[in-house]
N, C-alpha and C. Protein backbone atom coordinates (compact mmCIF):
# COMPACT_ATOMS: atom_id res chain seq x y z
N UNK A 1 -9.96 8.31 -3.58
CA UNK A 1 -10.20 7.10 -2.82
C UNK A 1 -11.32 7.40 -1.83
N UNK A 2 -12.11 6.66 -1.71
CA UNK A 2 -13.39 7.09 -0.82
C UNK A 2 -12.85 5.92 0.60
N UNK A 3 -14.18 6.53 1.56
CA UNK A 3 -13.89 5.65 2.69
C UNK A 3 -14.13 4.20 2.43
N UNK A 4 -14.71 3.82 1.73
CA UNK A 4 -14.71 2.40 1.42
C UNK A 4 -13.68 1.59 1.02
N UNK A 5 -12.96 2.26 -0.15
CA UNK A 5 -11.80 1.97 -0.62
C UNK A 5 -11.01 1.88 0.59
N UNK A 6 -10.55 2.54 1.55
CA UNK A 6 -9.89 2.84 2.24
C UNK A 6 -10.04 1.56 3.31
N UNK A 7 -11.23 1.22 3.35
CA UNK A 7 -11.48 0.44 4.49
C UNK A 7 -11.48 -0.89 3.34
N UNK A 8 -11.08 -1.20 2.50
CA UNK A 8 -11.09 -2.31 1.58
C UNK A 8 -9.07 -2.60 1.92
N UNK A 9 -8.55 -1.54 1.53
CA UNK A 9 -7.37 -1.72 1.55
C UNK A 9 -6.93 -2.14 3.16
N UNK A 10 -7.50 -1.25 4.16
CA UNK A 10 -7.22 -2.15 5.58
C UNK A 10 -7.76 -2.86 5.92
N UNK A 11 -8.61 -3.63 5.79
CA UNK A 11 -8.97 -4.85 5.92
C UNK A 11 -7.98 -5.90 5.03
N UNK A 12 -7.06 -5.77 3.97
CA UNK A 12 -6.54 -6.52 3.75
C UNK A 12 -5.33 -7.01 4.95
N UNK A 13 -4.88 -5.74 5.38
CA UNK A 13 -4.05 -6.19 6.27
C UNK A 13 -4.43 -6.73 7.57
N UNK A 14 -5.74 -7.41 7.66
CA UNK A 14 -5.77 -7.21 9.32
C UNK A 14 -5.81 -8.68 9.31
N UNK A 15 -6.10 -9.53 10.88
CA UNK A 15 -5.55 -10.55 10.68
C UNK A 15 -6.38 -11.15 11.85
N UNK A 16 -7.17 -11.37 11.60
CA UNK A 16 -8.39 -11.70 12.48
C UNK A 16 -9.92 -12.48 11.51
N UNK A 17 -9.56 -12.52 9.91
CA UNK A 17 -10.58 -12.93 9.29
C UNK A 17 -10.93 -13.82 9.98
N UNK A 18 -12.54 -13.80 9.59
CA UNK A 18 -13.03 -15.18 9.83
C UNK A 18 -13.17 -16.60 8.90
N UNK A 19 -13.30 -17.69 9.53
CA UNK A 19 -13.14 -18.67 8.60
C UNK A 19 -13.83 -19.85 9.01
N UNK A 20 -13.81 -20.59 8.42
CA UNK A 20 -14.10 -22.44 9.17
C UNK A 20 -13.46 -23.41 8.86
N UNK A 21 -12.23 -22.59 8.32
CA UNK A 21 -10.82 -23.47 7.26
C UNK A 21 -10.57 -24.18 8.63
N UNK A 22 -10.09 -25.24 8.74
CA UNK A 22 -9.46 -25.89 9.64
C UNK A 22 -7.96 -26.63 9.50
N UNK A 23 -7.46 -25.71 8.50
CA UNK A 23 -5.70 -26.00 8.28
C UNK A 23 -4.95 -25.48 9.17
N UNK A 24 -4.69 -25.79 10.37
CA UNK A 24 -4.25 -25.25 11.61
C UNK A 24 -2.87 -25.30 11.27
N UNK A 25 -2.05 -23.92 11.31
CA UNK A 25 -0.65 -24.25 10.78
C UNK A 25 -0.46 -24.00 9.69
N UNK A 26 -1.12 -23.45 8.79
CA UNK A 26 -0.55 -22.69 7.52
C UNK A 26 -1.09 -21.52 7.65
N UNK A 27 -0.99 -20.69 6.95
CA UNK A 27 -0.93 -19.25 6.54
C UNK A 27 -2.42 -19.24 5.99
N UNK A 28 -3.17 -18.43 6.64
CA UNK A 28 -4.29 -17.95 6.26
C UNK A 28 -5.48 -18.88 6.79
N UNK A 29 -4.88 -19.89 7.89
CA UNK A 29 -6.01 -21.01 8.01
C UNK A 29 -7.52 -20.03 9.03
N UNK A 30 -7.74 -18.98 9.20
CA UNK A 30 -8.95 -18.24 9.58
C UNK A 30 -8.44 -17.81 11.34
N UNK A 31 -7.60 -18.35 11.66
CA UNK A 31 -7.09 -18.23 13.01
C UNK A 31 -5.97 -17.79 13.06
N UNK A 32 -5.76 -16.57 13.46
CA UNK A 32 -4.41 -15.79 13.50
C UNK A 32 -4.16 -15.89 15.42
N UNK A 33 -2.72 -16.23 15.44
CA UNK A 33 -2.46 -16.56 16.71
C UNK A 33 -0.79 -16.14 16.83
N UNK A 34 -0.13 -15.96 17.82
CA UNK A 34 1.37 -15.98 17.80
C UNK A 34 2.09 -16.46 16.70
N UNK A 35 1.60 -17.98 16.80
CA UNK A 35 2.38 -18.86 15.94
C UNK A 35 2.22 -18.68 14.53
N UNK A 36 1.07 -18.06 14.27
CA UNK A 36 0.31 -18.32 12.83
C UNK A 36 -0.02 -16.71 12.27
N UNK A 37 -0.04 -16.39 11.17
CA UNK A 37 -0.58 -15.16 10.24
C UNK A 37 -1.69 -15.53 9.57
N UNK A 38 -2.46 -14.82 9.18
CA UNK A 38 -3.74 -14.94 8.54
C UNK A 38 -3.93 -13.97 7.66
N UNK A 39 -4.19 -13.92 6.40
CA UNK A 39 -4.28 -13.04 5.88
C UNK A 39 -5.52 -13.27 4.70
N UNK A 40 -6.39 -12.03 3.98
CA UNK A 40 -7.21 -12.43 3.13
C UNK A 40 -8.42 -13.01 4.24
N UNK A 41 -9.32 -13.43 3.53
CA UNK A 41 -10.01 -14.38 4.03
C UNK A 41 -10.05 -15.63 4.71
N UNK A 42 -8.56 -16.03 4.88
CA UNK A 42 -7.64 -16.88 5.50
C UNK A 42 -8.76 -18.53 5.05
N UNK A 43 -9.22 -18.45 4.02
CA UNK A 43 -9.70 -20.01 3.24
C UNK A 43 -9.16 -20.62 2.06
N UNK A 44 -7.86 -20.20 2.10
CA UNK A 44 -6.98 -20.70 1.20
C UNK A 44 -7.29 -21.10 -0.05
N UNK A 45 -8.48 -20.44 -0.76
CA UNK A 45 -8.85 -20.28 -1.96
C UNK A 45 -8.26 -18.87 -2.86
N UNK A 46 -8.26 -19.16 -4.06
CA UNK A 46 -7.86 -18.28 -4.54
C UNK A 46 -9.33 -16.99 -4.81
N UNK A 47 -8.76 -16.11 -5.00
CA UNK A 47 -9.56 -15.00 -5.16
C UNK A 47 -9.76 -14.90 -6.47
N UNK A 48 -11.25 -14.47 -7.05
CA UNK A 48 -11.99 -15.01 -8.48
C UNK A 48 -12.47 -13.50 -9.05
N UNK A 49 -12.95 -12.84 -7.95
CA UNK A 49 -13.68 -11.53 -8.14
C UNK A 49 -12.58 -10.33 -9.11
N UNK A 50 -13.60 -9.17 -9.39
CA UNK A 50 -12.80 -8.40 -9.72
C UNK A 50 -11.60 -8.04 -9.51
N UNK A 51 -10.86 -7.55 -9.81
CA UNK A 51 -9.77 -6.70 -9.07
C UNK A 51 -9.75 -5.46 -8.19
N UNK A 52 -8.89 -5.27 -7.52
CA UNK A 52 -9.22 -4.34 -6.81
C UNK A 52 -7.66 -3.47 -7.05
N UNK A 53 -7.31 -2.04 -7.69
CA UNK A 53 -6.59 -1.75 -8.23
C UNK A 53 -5.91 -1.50 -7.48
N UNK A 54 -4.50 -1.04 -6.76
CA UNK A 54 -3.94 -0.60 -5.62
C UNK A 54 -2.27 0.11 -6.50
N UNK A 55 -2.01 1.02 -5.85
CA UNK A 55 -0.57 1.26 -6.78
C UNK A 55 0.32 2.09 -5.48
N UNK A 56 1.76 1.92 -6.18
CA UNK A 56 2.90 3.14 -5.39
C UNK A 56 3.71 3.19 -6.36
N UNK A 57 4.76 4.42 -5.82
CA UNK A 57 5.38 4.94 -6.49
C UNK A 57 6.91 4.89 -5.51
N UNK A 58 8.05 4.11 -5.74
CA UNK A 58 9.04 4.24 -5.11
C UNK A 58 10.43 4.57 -5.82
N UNK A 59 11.26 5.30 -4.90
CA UNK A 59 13.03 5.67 -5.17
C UNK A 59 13.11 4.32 -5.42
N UNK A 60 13.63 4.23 -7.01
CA UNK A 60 15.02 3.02 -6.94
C UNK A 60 15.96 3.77 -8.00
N UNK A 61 16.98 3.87 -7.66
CA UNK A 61 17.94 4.45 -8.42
C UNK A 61 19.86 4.04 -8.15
N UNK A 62 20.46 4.31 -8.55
CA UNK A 62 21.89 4.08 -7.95
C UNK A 62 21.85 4.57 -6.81
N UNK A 63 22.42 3.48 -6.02
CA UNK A 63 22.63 3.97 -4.12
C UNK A 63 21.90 4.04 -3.62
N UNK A 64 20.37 3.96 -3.74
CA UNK A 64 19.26 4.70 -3.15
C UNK A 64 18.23 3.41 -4.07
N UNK A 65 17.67 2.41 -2.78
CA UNK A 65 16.45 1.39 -3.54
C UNK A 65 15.21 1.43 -2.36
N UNK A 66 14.39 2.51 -2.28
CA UNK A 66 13.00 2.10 -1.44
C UNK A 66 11.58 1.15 -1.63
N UNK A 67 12.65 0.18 -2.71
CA UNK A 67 11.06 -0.96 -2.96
C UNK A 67 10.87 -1.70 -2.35
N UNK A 68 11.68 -2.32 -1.31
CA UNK A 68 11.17 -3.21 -0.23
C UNK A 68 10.15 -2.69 0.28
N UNK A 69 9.83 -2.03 0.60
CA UNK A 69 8.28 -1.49 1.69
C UNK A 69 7.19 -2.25 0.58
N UNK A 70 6.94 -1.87 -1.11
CA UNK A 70 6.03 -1.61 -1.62
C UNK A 70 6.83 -3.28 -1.69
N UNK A 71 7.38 -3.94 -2.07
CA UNK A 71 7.53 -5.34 -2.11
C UNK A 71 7.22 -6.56 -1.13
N UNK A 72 7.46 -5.24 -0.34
CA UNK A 72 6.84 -5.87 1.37
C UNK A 72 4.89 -6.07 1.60
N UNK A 73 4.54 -4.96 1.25
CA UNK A 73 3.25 -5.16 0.65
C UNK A 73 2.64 -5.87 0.05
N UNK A 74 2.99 -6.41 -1.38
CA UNK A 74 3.22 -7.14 -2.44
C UNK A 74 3.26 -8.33 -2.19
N UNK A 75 4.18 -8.81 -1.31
CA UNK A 75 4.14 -9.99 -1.06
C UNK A 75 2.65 -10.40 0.35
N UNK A 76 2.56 -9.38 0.86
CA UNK A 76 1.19 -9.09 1.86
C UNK A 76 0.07 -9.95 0.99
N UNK A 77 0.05 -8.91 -0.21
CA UNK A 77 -1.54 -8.71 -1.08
C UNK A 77 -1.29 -10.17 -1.74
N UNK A 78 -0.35 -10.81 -2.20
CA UNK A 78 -0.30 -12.15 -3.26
C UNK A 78 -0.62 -13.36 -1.82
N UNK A 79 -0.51 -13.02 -0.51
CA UNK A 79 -0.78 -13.98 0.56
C UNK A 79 -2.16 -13.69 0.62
N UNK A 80 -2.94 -12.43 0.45
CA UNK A 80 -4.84 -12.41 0.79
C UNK A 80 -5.00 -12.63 -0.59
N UNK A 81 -4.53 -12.62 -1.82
CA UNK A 81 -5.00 -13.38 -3.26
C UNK A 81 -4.95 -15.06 -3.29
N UNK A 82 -4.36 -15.62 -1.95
CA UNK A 82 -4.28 -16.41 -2.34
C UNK A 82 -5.38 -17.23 -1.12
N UNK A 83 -5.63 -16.14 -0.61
CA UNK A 83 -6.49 -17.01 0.78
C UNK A 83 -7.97 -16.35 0.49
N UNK A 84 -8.40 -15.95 -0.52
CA UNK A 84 -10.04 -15.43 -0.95
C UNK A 84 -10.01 -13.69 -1.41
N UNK A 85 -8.88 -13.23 -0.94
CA UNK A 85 -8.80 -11.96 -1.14
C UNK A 85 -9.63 -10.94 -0.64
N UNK A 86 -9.95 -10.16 -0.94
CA UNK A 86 -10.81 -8.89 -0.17
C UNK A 86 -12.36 -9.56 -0.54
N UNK A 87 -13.57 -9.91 0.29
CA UNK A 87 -14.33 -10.47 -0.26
C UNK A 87 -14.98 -11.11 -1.28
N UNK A 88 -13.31 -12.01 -2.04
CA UNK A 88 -13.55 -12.18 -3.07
C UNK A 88 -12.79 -11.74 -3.85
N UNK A 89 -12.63 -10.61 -3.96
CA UNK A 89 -11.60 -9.38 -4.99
C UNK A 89 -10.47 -9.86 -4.74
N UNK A 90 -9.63 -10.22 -5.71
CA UNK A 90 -7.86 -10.24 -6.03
C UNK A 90 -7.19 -8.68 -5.79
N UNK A 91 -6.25 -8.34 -4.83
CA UNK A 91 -5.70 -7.17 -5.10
C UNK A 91 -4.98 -7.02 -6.49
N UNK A 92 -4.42 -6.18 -7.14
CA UNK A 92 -4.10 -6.09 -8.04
C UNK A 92 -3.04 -5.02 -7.86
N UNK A 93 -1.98 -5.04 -7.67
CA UNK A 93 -0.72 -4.03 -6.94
C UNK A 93 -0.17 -3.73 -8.13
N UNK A 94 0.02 -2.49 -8.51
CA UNK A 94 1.63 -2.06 -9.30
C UNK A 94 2.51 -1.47 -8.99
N UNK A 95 3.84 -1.17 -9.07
CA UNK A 95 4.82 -0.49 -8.33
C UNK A 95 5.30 -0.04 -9.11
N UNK A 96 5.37 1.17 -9.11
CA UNK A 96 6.28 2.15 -9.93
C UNK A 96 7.67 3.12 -9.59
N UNK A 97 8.42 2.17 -9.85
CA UNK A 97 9.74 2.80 -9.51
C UNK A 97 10.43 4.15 -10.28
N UNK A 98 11.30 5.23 -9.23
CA UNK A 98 11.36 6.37 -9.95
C UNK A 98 12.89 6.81 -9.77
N UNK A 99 13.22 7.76 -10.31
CA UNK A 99 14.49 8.43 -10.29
C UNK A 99 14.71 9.52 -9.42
N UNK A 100 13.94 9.96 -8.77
CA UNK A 100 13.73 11.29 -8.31
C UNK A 100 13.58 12.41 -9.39
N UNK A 101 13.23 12.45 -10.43
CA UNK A 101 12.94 13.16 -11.53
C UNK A 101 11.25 13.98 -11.33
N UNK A 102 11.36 14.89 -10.56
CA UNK A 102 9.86 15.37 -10.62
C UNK A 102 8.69 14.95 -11.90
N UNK A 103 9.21 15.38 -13.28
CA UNK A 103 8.50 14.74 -14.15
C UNK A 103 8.09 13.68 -14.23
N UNK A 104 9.01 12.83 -14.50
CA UNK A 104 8.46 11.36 -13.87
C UNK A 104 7.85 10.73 -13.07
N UNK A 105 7.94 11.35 -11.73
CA UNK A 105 6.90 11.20 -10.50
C UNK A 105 5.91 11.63 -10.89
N UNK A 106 6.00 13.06 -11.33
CA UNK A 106 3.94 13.21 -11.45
C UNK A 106 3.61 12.59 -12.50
N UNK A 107 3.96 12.50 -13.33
CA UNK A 107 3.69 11.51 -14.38
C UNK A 107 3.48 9.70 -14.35
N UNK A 108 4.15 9.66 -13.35
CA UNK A 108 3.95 8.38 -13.02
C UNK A 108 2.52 8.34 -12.41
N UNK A 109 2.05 9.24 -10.80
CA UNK A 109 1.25 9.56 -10.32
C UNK A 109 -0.18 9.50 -10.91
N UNK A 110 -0.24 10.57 -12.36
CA UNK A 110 -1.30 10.38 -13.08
C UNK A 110 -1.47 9.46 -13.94
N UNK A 111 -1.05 8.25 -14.10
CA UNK A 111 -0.71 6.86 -14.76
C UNK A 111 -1.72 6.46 -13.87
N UNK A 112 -1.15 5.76 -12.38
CA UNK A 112 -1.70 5.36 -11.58
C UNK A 112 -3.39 5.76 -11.63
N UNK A 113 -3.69 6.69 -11.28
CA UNK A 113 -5.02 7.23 -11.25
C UNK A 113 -5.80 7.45 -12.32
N UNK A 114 -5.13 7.84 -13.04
CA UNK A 114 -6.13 8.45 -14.54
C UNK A 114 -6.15 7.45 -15.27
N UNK A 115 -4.74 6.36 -15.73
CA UNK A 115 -4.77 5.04 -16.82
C UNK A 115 -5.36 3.85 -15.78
N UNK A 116 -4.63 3.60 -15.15
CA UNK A 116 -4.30 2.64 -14.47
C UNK A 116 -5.76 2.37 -13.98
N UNK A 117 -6.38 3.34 -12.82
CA UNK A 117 -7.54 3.48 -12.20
C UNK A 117 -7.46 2.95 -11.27
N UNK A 118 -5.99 2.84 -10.24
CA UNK A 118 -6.14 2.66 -9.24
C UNK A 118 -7.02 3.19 -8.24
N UNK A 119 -7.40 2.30 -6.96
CA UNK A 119 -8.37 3.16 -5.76
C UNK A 119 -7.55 3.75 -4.33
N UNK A 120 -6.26 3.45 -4.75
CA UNK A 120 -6.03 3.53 -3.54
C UNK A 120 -3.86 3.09 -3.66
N UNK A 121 -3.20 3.99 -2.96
CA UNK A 121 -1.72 3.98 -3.56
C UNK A 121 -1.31 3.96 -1.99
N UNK A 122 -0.52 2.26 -1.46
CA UNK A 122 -0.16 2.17 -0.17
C UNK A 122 1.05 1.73 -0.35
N UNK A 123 1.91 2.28 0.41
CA UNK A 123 3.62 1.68 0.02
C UNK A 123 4.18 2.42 -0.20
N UNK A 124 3.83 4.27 -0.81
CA UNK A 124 4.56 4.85 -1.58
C UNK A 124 6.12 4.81 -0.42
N UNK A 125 7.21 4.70 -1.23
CA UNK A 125 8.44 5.39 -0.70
C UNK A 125 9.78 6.04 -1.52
N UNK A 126 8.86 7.17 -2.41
CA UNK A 126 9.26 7.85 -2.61
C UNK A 126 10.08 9.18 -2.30
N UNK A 127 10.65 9.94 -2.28
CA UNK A 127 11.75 10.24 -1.86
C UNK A 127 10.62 11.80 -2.30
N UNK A 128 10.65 12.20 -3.36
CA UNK A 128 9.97 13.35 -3.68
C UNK A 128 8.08 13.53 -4.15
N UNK A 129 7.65 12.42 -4.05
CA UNK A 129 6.48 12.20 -4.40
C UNK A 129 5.74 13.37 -4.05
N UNK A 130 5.79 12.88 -2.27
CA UNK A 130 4.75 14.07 -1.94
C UNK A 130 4.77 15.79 -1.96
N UNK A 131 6.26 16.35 -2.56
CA UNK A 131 6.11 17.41 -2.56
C UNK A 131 6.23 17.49 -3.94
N UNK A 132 6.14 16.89 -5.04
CA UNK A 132 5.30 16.97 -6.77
C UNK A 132 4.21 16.83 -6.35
N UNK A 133 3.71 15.75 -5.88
CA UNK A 133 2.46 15.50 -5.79
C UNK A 133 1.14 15.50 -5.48
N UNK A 134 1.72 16.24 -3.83
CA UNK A 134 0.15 16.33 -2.70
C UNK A 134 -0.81 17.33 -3.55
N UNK A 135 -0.75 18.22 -4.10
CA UNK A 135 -1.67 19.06 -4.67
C UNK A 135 -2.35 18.19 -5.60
N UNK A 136 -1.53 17.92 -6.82
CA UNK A 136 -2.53 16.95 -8.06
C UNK A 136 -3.42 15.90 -6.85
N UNK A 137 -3.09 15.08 -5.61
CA UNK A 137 -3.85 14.32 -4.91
C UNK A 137 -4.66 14.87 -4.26
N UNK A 138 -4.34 15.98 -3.53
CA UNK A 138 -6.09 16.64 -3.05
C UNK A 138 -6.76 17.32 -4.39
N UNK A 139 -6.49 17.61 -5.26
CA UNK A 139 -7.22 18.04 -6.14
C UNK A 139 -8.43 16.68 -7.09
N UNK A 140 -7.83 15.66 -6.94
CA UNK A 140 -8.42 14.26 -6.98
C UNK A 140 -9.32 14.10 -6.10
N UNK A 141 -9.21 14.07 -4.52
CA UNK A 141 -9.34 14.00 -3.06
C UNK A 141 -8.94 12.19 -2.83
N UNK A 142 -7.44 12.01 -3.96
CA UNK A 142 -7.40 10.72 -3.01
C UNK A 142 -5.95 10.33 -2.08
N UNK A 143 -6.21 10.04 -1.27
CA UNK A 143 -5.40 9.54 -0.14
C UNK A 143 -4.18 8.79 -0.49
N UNK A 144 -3.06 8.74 0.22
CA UNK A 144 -1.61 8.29 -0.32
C UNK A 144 -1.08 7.55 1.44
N UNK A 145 -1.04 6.37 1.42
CA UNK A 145 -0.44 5.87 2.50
C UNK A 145 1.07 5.14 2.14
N UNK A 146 2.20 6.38 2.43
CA UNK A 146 3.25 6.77 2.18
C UNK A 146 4.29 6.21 3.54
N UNK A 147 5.29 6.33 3.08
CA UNK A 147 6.67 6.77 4.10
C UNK A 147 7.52 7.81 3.28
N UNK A 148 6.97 8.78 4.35
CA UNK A 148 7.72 10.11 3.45
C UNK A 148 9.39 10.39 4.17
N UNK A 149 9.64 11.95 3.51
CA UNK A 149 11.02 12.38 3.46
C UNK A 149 10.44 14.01 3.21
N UNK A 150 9.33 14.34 2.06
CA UNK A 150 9.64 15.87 2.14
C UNK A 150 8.43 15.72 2.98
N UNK A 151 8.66 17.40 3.51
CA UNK A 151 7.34 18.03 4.63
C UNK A 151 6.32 18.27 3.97
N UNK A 152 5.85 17.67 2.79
CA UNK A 152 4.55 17.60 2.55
C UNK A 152 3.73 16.08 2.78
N UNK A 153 4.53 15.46 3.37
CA UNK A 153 4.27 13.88 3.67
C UNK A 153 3.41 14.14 5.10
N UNK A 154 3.91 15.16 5.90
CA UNK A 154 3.29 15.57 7.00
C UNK A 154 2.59 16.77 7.37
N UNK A 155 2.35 17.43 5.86
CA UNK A 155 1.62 18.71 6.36
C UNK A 155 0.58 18.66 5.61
N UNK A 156 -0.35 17.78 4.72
CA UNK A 156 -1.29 17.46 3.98
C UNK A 156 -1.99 16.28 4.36
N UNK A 157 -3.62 16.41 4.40
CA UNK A 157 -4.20 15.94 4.82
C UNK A 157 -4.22 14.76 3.88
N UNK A 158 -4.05 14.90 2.68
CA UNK A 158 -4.14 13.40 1.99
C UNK A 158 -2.86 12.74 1.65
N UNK A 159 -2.04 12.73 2.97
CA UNK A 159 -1.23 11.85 2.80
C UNK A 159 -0.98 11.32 4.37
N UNK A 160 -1.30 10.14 4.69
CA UNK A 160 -0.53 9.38 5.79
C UNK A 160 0.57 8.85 5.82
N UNK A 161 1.16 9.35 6.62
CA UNK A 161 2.61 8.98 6.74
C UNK A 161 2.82 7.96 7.66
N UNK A 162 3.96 6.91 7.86
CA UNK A 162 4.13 5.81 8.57
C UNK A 162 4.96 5.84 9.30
N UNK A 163 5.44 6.78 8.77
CA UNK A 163 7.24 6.89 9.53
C UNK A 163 7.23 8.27 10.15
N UNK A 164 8.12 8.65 10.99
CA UNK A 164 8.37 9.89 11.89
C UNK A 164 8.94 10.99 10.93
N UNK A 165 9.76 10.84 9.57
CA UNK A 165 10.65 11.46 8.92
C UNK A 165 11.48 12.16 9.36
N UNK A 166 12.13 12.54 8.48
CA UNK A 166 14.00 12.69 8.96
C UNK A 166 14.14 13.94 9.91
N UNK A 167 12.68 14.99 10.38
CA UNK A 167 13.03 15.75 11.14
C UNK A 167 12.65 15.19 12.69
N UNK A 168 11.74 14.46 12.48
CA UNK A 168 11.25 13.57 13.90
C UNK A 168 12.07 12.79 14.28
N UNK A 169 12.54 12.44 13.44
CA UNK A 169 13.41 10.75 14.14
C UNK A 169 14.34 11.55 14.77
N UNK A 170 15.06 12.86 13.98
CA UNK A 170 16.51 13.21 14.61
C UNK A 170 16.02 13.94 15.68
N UNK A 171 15.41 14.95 16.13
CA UNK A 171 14.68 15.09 17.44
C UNK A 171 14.50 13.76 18.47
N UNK A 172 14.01 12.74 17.80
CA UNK A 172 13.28 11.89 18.99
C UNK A 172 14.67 11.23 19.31
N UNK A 173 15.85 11.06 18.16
CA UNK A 173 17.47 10.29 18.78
C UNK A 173 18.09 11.65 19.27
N UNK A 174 18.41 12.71 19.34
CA UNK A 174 18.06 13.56 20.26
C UNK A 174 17.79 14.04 21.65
């Protein structure tokens, strides 16, 4: 993922587009305020342009479901697809749910990147990702904006983490 990519994917979330929509009161009308969200290009057109590939990889298994985050996203990216999208560009999200099965994770991993051709993997909340994974991703050099669990979520440079993980939080309640 290069810095562009990177700055493609945060700009989807930010919420300050500009606009000259004047639908004051719906979602995406170019004016983000208390009352109101904005998202995309906030001109309530649909997005026409390429795609723009985006992927994660999350725990869903018995007892254990971390797809809300990447669903949480999901429903983010289908609100800027629907307001012009990234200059134009439709995000294009996939979510790949896992077992905790190392094989499967990296395998999933190189789907994403190598088939798929994603630019960029935000949401992950995987449970073991980043310690299958961080190596095959700096060896790529691309970036993973995660909520981790193993200590490679926080000891590798190509992965941002969102969350404190389970040794921070219990220190910081503590």
């Amino acid at each position: 993922m290069t810095v562009l990519d990177a700055a493609l994917v945060t700009a989807s979330f930010a919420t300050g587009a500009s606009s000259t929509a004047s639908s004051a009161g719906k979602v995406g009308s170019g004016q983000a305020s208390a009352a109101e969200s904005v998202c995309g290009l906030g001109n309530g057109k649909k997005a026409t342009g390429s795609p723009i590939k985006i992927g994660a990889i999350a725990t869903k298994q018995a007892g254990t479901d971390f797809t809300d985050i990447p669903n949480m996203a999901n429903a983010n990216f289908a609100c800027v697809n629907d307001n012009g999208g990234i200059n134009g560009h439709k995000i294009s999200y996939t979510i790949e749910p896992e077992q905790t099965d190392p094989a499967q994770v990296a395998a999933l991993a190189k789907k994403l990147i190598a088939s798929t051709h994603i630019v960029a993997m935000v949401g992950n909340t995987s449970i073991i990702d980043c310690a299958v994974n961080h190596k095959y991703y700096e060896a790529q050099g691309f970036y993973v904006i995660d909520s981790g669990i193993a200590p490679e979520c926080y000891s590798t440079s190509n992965s941002a983490a969102v969350n404190m993980g389970p040794r921070y939080s219990s220190d910081g309640a503590a």
